[in-house]
Each structure stands twice: as structure tokens, then as C-alpha cells.
Protein backbone atom coordinates (compact mmCIF):
# COMPACT_ATOMS: atom_id res chain seq x y z
CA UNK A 1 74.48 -34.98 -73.50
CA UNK A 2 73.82 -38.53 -72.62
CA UNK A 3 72.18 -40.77 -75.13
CA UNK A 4 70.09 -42.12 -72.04
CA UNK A 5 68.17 -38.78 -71.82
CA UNK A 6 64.52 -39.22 -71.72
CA UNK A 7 62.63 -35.87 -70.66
CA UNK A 8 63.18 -32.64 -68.50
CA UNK A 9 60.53 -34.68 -66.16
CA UNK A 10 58.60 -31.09 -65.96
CA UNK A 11 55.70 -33.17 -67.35
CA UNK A 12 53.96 -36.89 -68.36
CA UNK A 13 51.31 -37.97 -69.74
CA UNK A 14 48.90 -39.79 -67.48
CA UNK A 15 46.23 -42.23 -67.86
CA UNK A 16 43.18 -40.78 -66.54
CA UNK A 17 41.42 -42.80 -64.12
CA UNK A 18 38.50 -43.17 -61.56
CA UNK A 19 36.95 -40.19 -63.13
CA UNK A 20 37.03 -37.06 -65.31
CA UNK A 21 39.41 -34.78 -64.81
CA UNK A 22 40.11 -31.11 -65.20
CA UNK A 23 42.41 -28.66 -66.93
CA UNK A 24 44.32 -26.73 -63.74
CA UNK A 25 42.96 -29.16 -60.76
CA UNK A 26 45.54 -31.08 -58.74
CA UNK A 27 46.56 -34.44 -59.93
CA UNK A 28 47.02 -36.73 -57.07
CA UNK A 29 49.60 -40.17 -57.73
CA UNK A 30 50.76 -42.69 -55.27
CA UNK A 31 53.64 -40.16 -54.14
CA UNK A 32 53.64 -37.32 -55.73
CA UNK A 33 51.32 -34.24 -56.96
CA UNK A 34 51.20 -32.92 -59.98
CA UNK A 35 48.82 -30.08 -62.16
CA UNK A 36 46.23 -31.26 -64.99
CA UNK A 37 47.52 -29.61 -68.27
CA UNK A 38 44.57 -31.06 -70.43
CA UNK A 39 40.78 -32.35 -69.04
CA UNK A 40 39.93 -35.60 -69.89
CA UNK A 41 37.78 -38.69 -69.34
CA UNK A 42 38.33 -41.92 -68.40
CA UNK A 43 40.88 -43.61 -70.27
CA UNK A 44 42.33 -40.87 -71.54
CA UNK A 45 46.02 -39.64 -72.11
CA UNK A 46 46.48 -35.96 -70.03
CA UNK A 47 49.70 -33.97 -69.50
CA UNK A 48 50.30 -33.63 -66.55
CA UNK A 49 52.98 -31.16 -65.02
CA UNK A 50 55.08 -31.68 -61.94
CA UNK A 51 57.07 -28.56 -62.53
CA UNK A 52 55.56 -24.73 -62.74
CA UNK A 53 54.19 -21.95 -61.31
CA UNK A 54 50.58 -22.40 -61.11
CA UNK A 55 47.25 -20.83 -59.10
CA UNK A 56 45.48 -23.18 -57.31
CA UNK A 57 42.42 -23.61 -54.95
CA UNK A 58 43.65 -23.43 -51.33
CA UNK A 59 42.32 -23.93 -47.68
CA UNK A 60 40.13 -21.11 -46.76
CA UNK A 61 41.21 -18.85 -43.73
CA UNK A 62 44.81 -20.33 -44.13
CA UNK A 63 47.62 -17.93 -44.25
CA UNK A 64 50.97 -18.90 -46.54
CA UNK A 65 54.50 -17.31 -46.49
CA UNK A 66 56.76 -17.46 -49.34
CA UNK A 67 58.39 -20.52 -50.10
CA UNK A 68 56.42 -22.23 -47.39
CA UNK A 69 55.76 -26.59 -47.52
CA UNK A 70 52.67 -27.21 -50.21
CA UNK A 71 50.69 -30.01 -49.56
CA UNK A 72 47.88 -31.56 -51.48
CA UNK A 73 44.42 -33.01 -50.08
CA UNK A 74 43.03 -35.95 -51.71
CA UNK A 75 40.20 -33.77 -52.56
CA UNK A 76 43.16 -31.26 -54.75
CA UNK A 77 43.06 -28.46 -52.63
CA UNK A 78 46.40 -27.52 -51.62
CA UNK A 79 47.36 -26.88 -47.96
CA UNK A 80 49.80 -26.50 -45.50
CA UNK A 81 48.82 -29.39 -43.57
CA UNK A 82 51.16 -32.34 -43.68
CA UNK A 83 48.93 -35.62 -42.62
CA UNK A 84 48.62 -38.14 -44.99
CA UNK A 85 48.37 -35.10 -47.54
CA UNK A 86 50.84 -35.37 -50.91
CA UNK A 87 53.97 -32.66 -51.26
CA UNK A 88 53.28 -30.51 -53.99
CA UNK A 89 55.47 -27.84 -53.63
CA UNK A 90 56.37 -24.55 -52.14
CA UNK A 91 53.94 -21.37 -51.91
CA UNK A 92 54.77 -18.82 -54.53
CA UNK A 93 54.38 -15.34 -52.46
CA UNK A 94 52.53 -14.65 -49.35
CA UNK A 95 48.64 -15.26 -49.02
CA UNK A 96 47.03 -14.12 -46.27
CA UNK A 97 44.61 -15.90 -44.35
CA UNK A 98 40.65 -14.05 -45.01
CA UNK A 99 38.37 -16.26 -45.26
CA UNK A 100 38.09 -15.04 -49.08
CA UNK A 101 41.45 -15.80 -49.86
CA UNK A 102 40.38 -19.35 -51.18
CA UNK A 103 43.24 -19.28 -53.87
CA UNK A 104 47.44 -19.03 -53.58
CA UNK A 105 50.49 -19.36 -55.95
CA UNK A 106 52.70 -22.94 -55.90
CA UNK A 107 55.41 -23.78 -57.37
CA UNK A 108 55.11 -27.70 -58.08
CA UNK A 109 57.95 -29.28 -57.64
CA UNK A 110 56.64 -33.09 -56.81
């Protein structure tokens, strides 16, 4: 292994900014999308992963297939809507599209 090695990149700690923040909501950065680990305040050091399996508020009435495009919404609720949305990753299963179904699988990989 390389003595230049750094990290896996599966996760970094972020400043928290603009606002509190919550343990399993949708980190949103200048390019990429990520998953809270910790809650926090302002100022505060959070882990924040960009790699995992995780269940996340979605778009109601939206349907998913496996391994279908994830975005984000700068409100954190993930989507299949490009736009100016974020990539987060890739829809872990199927989810249909019932207005209840307000919650799918992603696999982050931002």
C-alpha cells in the first residue's frame, strides 16, 4: 500500500453550517450528496458518509426501479428528478409509487 493513502473516502467529517443538522438527513455540498452520520449545530464537526446503504425520505407518488439515478433536492429529499438536483446515488430495490410510499433505499455513492 501506498504511503500517500489517506481514507477509504466512505466518509468526512464536515463543518456544520447554516443550520442544525440531523442524524440520517441528506447532506447537501457544492457537488456532491452525502448522509448525516451524527446531528449537530452550527460549528460543529459531523461524519458524514458518501458511501452506504441508507433509507431515506423520498418524493411522494414517485415510483423507483432498482439501481435507478438518485438525486437529491436542496430541501434532502431524494428524487429521481435531475434539474439542478445533486447525484446521490442509485435506488436500492424497487419502490412503488402510492402516495404513502414517502420513503426508498439508496445506495450513496456521491
Amino acid at each position: 500500500m501506498t504511503n500517500k493513502y489517506v481514507s477509504s473516502g466512505d466518509k468526512q467529517s464536515i463543518v456544520v453550517t447554516g443550520g442544525p443538522v440531523t442524524q440520517g438527513t441528506v447532506y447537501i455540498g457544492t457537488s456532491r450528496a452525502g448522509v448525516y452520520l451524527e446531528s449537530g449545530a452550527v460549528g460543529d464537526l459531523v461524519a458524514v458518509a458518501f458511501r452506504g446503504v441508507f433509507t431515506l425520505t423520498k418524493t411522494a407518488s414517485q415510483a423507483w426501479t432498482n439501481g435507478q439515478a438518485i438525486y437529491a433536492t436542496s430541501a434532502g429529499v431524494a428524487t429521481t428528478t435531475v434539474g439542478s438536483n445533486t447525484f446521490l446515488g442509485y435506488a436500492w430495490g424497487a419502490v412503488d409509487n402510492a402516495a404513502s410510499s414517502v420513503t426508498g433505499a439508496v445506495d450513496v455513492r456521491s
